[in-house]
Protein backbone atom coordinates (compact mmCIF):
# COMPACT_ATOMS: atom_id res chain seq x y z
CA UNK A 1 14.90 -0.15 22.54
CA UNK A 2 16.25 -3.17 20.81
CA UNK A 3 15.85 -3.96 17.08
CA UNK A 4 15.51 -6.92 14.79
CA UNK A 5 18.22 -6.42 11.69
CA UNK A 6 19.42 -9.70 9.35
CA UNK A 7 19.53 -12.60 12.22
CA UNK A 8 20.27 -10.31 15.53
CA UNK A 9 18.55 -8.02 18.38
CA UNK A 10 20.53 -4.89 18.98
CA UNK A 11 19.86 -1.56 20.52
CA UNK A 12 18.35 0.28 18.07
CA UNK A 13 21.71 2.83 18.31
CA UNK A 14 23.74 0.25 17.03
CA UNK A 15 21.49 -1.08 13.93
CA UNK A 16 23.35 -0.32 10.82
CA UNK A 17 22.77 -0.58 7.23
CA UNK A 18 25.19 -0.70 3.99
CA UNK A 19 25.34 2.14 1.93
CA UNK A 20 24.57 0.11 -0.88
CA UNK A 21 21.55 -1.41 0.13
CA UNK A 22 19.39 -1.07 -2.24
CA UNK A 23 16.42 -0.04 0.34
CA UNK A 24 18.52 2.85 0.37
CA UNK A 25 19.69 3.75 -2.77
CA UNK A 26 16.27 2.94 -5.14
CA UNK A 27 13.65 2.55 -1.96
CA UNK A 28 13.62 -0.88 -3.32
CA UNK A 29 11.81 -2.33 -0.36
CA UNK A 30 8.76 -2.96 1.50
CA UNK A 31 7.70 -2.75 4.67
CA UNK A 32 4.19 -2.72 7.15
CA UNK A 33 3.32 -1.55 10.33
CA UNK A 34 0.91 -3.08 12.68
CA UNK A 35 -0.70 -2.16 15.72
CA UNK A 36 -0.45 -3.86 18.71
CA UNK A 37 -2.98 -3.91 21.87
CA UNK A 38 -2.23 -5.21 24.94
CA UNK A 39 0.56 -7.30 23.40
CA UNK A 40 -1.64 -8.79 20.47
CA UNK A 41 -0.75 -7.50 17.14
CA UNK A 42 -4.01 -6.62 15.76
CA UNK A 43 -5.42 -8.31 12.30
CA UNK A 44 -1.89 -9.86 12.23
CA UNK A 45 -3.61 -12.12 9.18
CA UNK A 46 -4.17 -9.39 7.21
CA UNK A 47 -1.31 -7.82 7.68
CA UNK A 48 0.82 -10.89 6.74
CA UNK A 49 -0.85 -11.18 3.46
CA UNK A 50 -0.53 -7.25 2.77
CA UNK A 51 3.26 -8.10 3.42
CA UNK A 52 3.02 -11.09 0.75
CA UNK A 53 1.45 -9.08 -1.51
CA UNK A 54 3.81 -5.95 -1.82
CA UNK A 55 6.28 -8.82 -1.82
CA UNK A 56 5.21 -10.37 -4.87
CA UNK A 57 4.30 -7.28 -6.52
CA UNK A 58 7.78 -6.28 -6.44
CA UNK A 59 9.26 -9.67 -7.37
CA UNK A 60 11.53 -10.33 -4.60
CA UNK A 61 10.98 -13.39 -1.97
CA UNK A 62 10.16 -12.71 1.76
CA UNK A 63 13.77 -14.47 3.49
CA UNK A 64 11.94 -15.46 6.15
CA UNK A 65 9.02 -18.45 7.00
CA UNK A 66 6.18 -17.41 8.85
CA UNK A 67 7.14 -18.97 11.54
CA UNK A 68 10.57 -17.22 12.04
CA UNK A 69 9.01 -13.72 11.38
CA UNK A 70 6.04 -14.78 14.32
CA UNK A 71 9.07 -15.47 16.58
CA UNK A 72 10.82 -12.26 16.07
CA UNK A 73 7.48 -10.04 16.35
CA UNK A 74 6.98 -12.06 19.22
CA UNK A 75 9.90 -11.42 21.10
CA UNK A 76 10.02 -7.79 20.13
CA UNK A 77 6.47 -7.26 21.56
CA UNK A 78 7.53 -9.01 24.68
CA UNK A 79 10.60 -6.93 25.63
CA UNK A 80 8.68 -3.49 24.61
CA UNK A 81 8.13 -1.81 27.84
CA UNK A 82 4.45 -0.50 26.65
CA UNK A 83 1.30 -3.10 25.78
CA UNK A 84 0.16 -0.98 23.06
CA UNK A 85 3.06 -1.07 20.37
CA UNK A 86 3.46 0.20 16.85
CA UNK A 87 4.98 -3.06 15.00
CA UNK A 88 7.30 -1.92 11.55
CA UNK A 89 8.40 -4.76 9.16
CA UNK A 90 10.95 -3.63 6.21
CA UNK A 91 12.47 -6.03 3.44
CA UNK A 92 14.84 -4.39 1.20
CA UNK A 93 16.17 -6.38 -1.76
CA UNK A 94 19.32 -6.24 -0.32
CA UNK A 95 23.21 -4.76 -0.92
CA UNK A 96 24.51 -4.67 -4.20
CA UNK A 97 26.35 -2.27 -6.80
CA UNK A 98 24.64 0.50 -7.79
CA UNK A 99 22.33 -0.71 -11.22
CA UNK A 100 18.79 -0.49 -11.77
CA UNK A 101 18.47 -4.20 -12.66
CA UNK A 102 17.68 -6.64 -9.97
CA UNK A 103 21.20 -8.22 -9.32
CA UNK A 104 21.42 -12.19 -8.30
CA UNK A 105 22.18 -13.82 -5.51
CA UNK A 106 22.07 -11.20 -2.89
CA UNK A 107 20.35 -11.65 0.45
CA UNK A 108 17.57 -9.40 1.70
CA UNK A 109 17.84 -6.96 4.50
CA UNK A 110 15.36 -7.51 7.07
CA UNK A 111 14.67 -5.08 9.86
CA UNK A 112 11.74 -5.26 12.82
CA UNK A 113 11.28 -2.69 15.50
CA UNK A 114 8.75 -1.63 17.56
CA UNK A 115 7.67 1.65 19.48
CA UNK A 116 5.24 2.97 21.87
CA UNK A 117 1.61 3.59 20.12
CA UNK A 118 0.00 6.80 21.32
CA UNK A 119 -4.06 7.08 20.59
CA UNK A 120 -5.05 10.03 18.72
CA UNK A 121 -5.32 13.29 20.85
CA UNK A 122 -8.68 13.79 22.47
CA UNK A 123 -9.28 17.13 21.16
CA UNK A 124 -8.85 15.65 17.33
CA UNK A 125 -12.01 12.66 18.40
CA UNK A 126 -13.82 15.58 20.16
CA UNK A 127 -13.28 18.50 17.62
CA UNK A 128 -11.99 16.71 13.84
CA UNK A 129 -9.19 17.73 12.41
CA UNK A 130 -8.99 20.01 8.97
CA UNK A 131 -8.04 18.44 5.79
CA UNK A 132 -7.10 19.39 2.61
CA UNK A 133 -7.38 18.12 -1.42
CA UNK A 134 -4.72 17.63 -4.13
CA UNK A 135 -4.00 16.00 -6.90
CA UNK A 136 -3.00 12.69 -6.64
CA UNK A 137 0.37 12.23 -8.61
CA UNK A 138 1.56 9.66 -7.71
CA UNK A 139 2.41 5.94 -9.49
CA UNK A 140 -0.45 3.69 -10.25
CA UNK A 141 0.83 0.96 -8.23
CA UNK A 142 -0.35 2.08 -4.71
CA UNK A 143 -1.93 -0.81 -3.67
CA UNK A 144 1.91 -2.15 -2.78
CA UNK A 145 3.35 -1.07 0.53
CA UNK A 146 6.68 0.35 -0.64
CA UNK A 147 9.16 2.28 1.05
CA UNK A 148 9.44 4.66 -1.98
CA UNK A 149 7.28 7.29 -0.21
CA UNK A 150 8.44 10.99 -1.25
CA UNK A 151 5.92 11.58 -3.27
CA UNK A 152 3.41 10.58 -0.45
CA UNK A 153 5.44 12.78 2.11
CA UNK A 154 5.58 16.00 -0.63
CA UNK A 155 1.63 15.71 -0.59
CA UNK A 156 1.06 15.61 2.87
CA UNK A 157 3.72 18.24 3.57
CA UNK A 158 1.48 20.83 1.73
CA UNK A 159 -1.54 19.68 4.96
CA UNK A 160 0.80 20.42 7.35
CA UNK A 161 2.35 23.41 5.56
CA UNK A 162 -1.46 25.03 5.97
CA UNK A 163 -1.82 23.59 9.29
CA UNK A 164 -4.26 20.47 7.96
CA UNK A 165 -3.70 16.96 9.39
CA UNK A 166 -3.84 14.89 5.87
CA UNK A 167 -4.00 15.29 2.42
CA UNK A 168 -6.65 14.09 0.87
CA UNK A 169 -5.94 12.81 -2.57
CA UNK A 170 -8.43 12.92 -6.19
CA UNK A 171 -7.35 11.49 -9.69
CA UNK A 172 -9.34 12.10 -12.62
CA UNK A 173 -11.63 13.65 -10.61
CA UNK A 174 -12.20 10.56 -8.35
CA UNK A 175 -11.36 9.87 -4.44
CA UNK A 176 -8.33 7.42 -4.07
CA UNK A 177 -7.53 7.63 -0.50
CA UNK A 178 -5.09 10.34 1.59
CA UNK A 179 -1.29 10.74 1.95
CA UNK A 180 -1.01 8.36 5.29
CA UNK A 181 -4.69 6.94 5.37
CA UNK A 182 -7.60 5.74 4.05
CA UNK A 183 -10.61 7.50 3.62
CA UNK A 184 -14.44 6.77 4.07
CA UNK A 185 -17.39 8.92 3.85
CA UNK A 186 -21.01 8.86 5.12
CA UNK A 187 -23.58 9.13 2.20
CA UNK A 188 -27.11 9.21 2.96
CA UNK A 189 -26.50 7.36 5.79
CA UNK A 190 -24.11 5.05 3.84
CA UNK A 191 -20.61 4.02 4.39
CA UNK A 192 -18.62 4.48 1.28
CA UNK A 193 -14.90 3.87 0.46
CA UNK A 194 -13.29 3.82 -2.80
CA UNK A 195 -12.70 0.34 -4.53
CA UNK A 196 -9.59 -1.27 -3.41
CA UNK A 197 -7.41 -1.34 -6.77
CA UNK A 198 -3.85 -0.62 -7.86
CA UNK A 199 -5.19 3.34 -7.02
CA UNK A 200 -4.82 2.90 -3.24
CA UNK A 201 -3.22 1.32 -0.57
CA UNK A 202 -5.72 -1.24 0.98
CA UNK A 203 -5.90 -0.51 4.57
CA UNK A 204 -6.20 -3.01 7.03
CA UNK A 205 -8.00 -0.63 9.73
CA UNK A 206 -10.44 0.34 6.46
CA UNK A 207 -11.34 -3.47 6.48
CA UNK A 208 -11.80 -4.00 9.86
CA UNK A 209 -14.19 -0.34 9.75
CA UNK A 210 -15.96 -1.96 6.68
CA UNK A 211 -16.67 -4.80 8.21
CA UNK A 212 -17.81 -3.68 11.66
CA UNK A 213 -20.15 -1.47 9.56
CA UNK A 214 -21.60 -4.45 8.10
CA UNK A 215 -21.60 -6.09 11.48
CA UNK A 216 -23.60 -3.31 13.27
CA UNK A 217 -25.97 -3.03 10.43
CA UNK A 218 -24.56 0.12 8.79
CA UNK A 219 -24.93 -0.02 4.96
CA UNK A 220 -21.41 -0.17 3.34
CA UNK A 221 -20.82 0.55 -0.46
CA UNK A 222 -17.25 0.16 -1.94
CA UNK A 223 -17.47 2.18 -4.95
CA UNK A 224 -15.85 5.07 -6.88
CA UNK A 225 -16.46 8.67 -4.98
CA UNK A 226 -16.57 11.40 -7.06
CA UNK A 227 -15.09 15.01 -6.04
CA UNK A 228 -18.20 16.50 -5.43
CA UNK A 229 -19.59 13.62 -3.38
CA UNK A 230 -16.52 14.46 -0.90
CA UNK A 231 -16.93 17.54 -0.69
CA UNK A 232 -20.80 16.92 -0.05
CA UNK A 233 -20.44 14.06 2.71
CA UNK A 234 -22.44 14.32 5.47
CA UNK A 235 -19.33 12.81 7.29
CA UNK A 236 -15.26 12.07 6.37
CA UNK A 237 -13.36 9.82 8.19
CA UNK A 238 -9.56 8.73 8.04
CA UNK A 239 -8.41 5.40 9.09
CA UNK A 240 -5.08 3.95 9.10
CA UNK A 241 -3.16 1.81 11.56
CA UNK A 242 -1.49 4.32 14.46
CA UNK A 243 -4.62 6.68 14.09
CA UNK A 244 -7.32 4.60 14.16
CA UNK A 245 -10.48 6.48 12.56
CA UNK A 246 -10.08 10.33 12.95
CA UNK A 247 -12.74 12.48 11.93
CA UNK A 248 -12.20 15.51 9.07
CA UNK A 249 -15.01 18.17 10.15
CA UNK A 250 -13.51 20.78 7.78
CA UNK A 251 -12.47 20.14 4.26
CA UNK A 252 -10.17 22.72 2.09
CA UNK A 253 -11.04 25.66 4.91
CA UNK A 254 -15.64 24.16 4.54
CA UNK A 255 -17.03 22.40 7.31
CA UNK A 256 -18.05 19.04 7.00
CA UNK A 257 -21.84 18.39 7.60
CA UNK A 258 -22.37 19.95 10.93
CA UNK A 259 -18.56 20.78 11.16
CA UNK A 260 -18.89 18.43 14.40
CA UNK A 261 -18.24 14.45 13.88
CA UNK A 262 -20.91 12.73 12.84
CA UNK A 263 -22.73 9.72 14.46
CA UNK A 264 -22.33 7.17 11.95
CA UNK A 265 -18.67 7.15 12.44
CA UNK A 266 -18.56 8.01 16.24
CA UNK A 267 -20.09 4.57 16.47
CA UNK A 268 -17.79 2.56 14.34
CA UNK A 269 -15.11 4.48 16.43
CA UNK A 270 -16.76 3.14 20.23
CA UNK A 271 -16.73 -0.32 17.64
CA UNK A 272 -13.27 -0.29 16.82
CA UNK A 273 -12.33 0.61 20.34
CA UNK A 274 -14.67 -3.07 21.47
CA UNK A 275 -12.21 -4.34 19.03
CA UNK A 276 -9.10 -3.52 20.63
């Protein structure tokens, strides 16, 4: 497996990072991961403005033109032995002494790899998986794809501590989204998501779900969910980039709906599938 790091392709084994870097010391980074099918990163638009957009929210300048970063993700797809490929793009601000102020003059780290993407296991499209609620503690600047993720990983550590898949996450009482993924819900035979605000991370795979909602004639609100409207959904989904859409039938130890997935999202699922 060969690796893109600061201007070279290396075997992943011999990659190495500074101690100083700053993606290491303060997780002052960002990074995104895209799914590829049959060589073709998926939504790669998207994705590229996500990038731009955790970029500029944490003030530092992506190194690299378009162009160039298109010619790296190209050649890393093309070497991958598999078709379908999980894509991961990191910028770190770069090495520099220790401080908490953003030092001058130092050039970002840049890093691209990509591995094998394995679909969700059948049983988890067949049977859902479980799910659990917390609190979401987190910052209130979500919506930027940084690699400062502990508090992310604590929450979903307490899922799989109780044997749950995800954690899904309420502040103030309201839905924001899970530890790893995005979450929608059927409503009267409504798609609903949470608005898209500093609260969350916007999801591309949510988008593309939204929008093939809208496509197949599925009403779609984007709106704010209260905690007893997810815990009353006739269906919960998940969606994020390496799952796909997985269905929660049972929520905090109570079945969801019929405890079986549901129909609405079975056929944004077969939709999403087309789409690949």
């Amino acid at each position: 497996m060969k690796v893109y790091l600061n201007g070279e392709f290396l075997p992943l084994e011999e990659a190495r990072v500074p101690v100083m870097d700053r993606g290491f010391v303060f997780g002052d980074g960002v990074y995104e991961v895209v799914p590829v099918y049959h060589r073709r990163p998926l939504a790669w638009e998207r994705h590229w403005a996500r990038l731009e957009h955790s970029l500029q929210g944490i003030r530092l300048a992506n190194p690299l033109s378009r162009e160039a970063w298109e010619q790296i993700v190209e050649r890393l797809v093309a070497e991958s032995e598999q078709a379908d490929q999980s894509l991961y793009l990191q910028i770190t601000r770069g090495v520099a002494p220790r401080d908490h102020g953003f030092p001058a003059n130092i050039v970002p780290t840049v890093l691209a790899m990509s591995k094998p993407l394995a679909p969700p296991p059948q049983a988890w499209l067949q049977d859902g998986v479980q799910a659990v609620t917390r609190q979401d503690d987190r910052w209130l600047h979500c919506d930027l794809k940084t690699t400062a993720l502990l508090a992310n990983l604590l929450l979903r550590q307490q899922a799989l501590d109780v044997g749950a898949v995800e954690c899904i996450l309420l502040r103030d009482g309201r839905l924001t989204e899970g530890a790893a993924s995005n979450v929608v819900l059927v409503i009267d035979g409504t798609l609903v998501s949470p608005p898209r605000d500093h609260r969350m991370l916007a999801g591309i795979t949510l988008e593309l779900v939204m929008a093939l909602a809208q496509r197949h004639g599925v009403t779609v609100q984007e709106r704010e969910v209260t905690e007893a409207e997810l815990r009353g959904a006739q269906e919960i989904w998940l969606t994020s980039s390496t799952r796909e859409m997985l269905p929660v039938t049972r929520l905090d130890g109570v079945p969801v709906g019929t405890g079986k997935p549901g129909p609405v999202g079975q056929r944004l699922l077969a939709a999403y599938q087309a789409l690949k």
